[in-house]
N, C-alpha and C. Protein backbone atom coordinates (compact mmCIF):
# COMPACT_ATOMS: atom_id res chain seq x y z
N UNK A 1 -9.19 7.89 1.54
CA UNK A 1 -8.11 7.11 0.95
C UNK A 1 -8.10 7.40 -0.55
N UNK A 2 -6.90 7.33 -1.17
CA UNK A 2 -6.72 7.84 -2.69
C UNK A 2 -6.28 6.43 -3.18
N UNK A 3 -5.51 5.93 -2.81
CA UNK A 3 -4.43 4.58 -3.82
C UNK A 3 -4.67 3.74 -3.28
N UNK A 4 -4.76 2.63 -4.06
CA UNK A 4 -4.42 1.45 -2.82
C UNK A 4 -3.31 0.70 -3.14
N UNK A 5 -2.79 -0.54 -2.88
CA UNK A 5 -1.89 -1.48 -3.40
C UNK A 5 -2.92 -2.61 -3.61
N UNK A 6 -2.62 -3.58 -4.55
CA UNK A 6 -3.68 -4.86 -4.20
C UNK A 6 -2.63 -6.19 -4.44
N UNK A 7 -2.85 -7.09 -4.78
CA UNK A 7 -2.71 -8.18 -4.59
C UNK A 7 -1.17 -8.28 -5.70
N UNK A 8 -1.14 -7.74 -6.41
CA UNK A 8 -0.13 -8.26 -7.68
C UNK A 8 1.04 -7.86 -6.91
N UNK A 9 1.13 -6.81 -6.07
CA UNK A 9 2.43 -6.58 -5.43
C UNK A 9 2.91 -7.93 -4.75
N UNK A 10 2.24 -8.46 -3.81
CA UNK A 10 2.66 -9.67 -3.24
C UNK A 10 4.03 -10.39 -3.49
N UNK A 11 4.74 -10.56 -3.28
CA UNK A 11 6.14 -11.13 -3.29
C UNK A 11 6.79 -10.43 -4.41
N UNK A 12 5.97 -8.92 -5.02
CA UNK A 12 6.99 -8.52 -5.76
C UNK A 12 8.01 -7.27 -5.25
N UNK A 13 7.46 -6.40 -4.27
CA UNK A 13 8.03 -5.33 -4.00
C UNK A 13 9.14 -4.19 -4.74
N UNK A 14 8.37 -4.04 -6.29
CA UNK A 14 9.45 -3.45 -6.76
C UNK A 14 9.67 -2.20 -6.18
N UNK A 15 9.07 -1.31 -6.04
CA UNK A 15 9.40 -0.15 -5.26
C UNK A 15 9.42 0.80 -5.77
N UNK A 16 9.21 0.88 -7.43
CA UNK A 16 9.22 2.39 -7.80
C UNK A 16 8.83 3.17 -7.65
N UNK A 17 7.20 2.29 -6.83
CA UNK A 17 6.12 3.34 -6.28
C UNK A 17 6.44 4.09 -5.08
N UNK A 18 7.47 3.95 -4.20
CA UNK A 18 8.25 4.12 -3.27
C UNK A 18 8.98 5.55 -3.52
N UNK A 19 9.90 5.43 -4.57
CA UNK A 19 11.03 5.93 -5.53
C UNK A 19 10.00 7.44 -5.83
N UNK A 20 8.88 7.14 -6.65
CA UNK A 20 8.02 8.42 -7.21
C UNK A 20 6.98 8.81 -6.15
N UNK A 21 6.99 8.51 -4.82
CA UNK A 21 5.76 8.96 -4.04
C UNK A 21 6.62 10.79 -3.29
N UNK A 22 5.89 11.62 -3.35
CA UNK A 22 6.48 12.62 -2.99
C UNK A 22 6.54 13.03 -1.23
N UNK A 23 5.43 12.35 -0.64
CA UNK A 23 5.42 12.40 1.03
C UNK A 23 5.49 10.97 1.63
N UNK A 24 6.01 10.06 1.24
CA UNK A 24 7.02 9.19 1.38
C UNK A 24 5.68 8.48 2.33
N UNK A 25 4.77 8.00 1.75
CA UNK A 25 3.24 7.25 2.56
C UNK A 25 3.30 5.76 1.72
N UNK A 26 4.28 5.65 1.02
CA UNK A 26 3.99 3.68 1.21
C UNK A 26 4.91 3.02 1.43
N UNK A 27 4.33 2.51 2.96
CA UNK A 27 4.92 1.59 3.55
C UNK A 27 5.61 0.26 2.71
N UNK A 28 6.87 -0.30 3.37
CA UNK A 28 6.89 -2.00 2.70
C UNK A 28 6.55 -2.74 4.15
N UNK A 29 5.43 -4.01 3.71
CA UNK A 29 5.55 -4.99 4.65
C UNK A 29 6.23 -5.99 4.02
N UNK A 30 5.99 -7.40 4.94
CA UNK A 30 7.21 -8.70 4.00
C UNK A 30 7.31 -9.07 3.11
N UNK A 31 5.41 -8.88 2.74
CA UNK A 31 5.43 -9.45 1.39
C UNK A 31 4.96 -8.30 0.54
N UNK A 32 4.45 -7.48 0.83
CA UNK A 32 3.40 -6.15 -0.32
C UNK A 32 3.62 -4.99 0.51
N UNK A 33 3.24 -4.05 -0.17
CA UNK A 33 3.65 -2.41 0.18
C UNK A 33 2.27 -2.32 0.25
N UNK A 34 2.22 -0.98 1.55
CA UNK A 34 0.98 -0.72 1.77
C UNK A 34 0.93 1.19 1.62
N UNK A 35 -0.19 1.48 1.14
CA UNK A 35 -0.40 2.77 1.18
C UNK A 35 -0.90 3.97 2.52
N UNK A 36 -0.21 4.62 3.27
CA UNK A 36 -1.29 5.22 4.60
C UNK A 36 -2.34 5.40 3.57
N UNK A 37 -3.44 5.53 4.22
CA UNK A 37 -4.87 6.11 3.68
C UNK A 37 -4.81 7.55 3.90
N UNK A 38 -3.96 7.86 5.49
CA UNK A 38 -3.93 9.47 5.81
C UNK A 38 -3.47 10.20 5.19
N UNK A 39 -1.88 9.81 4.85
CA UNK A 39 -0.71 10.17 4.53
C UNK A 39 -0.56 10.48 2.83
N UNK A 40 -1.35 9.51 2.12
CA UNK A 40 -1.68 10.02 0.62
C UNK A 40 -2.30 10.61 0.25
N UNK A 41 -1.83 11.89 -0.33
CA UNK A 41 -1.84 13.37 -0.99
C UNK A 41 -2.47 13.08 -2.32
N UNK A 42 -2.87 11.80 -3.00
CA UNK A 42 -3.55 11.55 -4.16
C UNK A 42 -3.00 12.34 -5.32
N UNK A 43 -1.80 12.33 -5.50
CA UNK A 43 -1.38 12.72 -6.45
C UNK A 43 -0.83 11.90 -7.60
N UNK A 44 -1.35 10.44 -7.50
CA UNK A 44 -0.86 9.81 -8.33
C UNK A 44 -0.16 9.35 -9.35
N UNK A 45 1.01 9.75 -8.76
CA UNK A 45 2.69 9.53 -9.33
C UNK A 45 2.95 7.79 -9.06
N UNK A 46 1.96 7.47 -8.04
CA UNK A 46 2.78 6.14 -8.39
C UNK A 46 2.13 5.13 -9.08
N UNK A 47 1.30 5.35 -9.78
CA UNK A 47 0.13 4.32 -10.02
C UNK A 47 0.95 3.99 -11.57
N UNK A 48 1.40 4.81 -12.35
CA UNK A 48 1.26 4.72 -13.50
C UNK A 48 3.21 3.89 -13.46
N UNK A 49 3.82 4.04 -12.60
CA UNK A 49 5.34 3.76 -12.50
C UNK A 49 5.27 1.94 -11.89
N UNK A 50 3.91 1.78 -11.41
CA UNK A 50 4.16 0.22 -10.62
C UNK A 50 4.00 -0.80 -12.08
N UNK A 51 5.13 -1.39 -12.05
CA UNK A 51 5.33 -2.55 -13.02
C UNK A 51 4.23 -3.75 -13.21
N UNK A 52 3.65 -3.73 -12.10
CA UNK A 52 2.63 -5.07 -12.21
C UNK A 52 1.25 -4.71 -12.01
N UNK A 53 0.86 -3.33 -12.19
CA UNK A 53 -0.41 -3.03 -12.00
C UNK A 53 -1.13 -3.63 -11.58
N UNK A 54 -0.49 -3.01 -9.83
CA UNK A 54 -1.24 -3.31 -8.56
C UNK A 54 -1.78 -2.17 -7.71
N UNK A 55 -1.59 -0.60 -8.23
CA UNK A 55 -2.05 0.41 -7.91
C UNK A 55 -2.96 0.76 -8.25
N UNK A 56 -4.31 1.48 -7.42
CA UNK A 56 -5.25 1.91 -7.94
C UNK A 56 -6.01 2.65 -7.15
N UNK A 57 -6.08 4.11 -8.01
CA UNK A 57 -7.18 4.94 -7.11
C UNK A 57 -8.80 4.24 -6.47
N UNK A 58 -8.97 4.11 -5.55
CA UNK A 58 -10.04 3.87 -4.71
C UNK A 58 -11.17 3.80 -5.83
N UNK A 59 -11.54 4.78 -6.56
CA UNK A 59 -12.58 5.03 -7.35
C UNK A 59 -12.82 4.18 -8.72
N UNK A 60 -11.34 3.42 -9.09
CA UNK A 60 -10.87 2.49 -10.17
C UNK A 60 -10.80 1.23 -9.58
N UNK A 61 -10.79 0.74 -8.57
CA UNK A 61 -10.79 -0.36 -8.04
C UNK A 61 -11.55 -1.54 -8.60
N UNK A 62 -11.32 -2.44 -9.36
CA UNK A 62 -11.99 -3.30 -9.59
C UNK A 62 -12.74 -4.09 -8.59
N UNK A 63 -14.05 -4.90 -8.54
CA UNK A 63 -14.65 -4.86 -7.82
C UNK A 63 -14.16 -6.76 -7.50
N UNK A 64 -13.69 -7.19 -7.82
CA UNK A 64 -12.96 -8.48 -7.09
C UNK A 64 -11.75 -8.06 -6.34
N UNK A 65 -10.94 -6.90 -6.59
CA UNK A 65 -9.92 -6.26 -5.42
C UNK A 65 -10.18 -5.04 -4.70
N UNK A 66 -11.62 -4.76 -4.60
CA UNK A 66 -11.93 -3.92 -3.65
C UNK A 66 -11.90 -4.16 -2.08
N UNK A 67 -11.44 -5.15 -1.72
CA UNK A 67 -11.26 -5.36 -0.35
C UNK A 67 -9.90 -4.84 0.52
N UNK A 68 -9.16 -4.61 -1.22
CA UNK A 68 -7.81 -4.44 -0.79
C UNK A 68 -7.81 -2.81 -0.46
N UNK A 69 -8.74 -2.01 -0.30
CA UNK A 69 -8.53 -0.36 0.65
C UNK A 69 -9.21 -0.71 1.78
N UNK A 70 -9.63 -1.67 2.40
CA UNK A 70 -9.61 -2.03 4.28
C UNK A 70 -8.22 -2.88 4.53
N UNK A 71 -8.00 -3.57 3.45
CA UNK A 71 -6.57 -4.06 3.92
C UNK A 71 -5.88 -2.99 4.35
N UNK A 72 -5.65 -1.69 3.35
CA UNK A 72 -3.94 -1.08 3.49
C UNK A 72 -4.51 -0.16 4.49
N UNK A 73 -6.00 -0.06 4.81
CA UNK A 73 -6.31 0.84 6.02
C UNK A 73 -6.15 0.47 7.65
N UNK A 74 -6.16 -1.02 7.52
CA UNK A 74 -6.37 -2.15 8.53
C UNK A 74 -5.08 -2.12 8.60
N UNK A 75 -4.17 -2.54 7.56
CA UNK A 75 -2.35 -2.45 7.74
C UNK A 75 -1.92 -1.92 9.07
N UNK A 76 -2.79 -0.49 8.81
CA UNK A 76 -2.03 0.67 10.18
C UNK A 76 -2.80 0.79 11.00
N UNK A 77 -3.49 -0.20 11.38
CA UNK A 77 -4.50 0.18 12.57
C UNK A 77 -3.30 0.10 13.85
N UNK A 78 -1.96 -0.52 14.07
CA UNK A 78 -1.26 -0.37 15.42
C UNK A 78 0.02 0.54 15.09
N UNK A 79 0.51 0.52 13.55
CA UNK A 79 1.51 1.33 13.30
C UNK A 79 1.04 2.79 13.70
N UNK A 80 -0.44 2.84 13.24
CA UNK A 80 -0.58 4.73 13.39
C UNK A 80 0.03 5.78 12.01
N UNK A 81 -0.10 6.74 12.35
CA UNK A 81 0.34 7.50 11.59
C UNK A 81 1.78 8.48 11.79
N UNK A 82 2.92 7.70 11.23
CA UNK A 82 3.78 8.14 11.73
C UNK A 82 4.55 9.02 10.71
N UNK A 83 4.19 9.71 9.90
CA UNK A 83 4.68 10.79 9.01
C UNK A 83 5.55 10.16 7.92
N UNK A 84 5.94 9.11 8.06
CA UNK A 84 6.91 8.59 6.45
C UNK A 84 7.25 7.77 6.51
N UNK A 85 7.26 6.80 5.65
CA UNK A 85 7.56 5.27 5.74
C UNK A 85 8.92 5.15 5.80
N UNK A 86 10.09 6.36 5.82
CA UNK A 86 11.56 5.90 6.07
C UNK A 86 11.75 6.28 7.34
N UNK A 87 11.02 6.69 8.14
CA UNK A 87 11.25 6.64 9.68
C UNK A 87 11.12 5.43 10.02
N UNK A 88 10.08 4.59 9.09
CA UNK A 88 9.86 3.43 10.56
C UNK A 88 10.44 1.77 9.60
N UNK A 89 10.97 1.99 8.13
CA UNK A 89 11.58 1.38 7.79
C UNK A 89 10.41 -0.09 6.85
N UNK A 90 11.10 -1.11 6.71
CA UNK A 90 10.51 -2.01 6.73
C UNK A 90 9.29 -2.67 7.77
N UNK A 91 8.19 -2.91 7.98
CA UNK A 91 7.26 -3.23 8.68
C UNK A 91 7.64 -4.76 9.64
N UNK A 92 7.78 -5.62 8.99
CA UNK A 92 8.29 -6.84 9.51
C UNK A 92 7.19 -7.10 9.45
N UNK A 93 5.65 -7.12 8.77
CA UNK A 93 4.42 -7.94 9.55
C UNK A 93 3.83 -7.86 7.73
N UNK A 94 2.68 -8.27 7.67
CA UNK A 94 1.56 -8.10 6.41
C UNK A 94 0.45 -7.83 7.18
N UNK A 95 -0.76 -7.53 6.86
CA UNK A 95 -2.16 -7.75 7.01
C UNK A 95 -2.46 -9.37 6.81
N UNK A 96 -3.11 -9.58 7.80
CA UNK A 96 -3.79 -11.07 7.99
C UNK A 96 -3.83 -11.86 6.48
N UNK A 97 -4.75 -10.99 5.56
CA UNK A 97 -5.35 -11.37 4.32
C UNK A 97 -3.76 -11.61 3.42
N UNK A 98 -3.18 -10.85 3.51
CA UNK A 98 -1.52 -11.02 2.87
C UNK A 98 -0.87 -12.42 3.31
N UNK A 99 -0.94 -12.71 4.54
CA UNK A 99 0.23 -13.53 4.92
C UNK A 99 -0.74 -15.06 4.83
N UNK A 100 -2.20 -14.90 4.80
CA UNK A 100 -3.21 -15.94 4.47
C UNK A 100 -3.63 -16.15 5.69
N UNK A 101 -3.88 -15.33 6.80
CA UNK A 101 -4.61 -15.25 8.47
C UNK A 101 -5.95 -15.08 8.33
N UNK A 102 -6.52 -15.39 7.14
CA UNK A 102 -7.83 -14.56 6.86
C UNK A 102 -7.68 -12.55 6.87
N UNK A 103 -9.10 -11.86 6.51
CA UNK A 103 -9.22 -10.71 6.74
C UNK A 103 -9.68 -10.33 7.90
């Protein structure tokens, strides 16, 4: 895994990170955008464009939002890997820890 999303996205979904990702790997769920773990090429175009600095390479992760790269990995444990987040659109769901189901 290269990026993650963490917590500041939460009810913000601006999307630029969306807009500048070049293989189209972050998902939106209802409330936060999630990153594939597979699908990101680590080229980090979107980290520096997200308004609320909620992006972060795996390796930068602060260690009170390090939980959030099993979240966006856990995200797709039933979606799978389906080649681009505009095939399958909006998610309709969060991760447990997002919507407050526990982790």
């Amino acid at each position: 895994m290269a990026y993650v999303v963490t917590d500041a996205c939460v009810d913000v979904q601006d999307r630029s990170c969306v807009e500048e990702c070049p293989v189209d790997c972050i998902y939106e769920g209802d409330r936060m955008m999630y990153i594939h773990p597979d699908e990101c090429v680590d080229c980090g175009r979107c980290e520096p464009v997200c308004p609320v600095t909620s992006i972060f390479h795996t390796d930068d992760l602060p260690p009170n939002l390090a939980g959030f790269a099993q979240i966006n990995t856990e995200f797709f444990a039933d979606l799978g890997s389906p080649g681009g987040a505009r095939k399958v659109g909006r998610a309709g769901a969060d991760h447990p820890a997002v919507t407050g189901g526990g982790s």
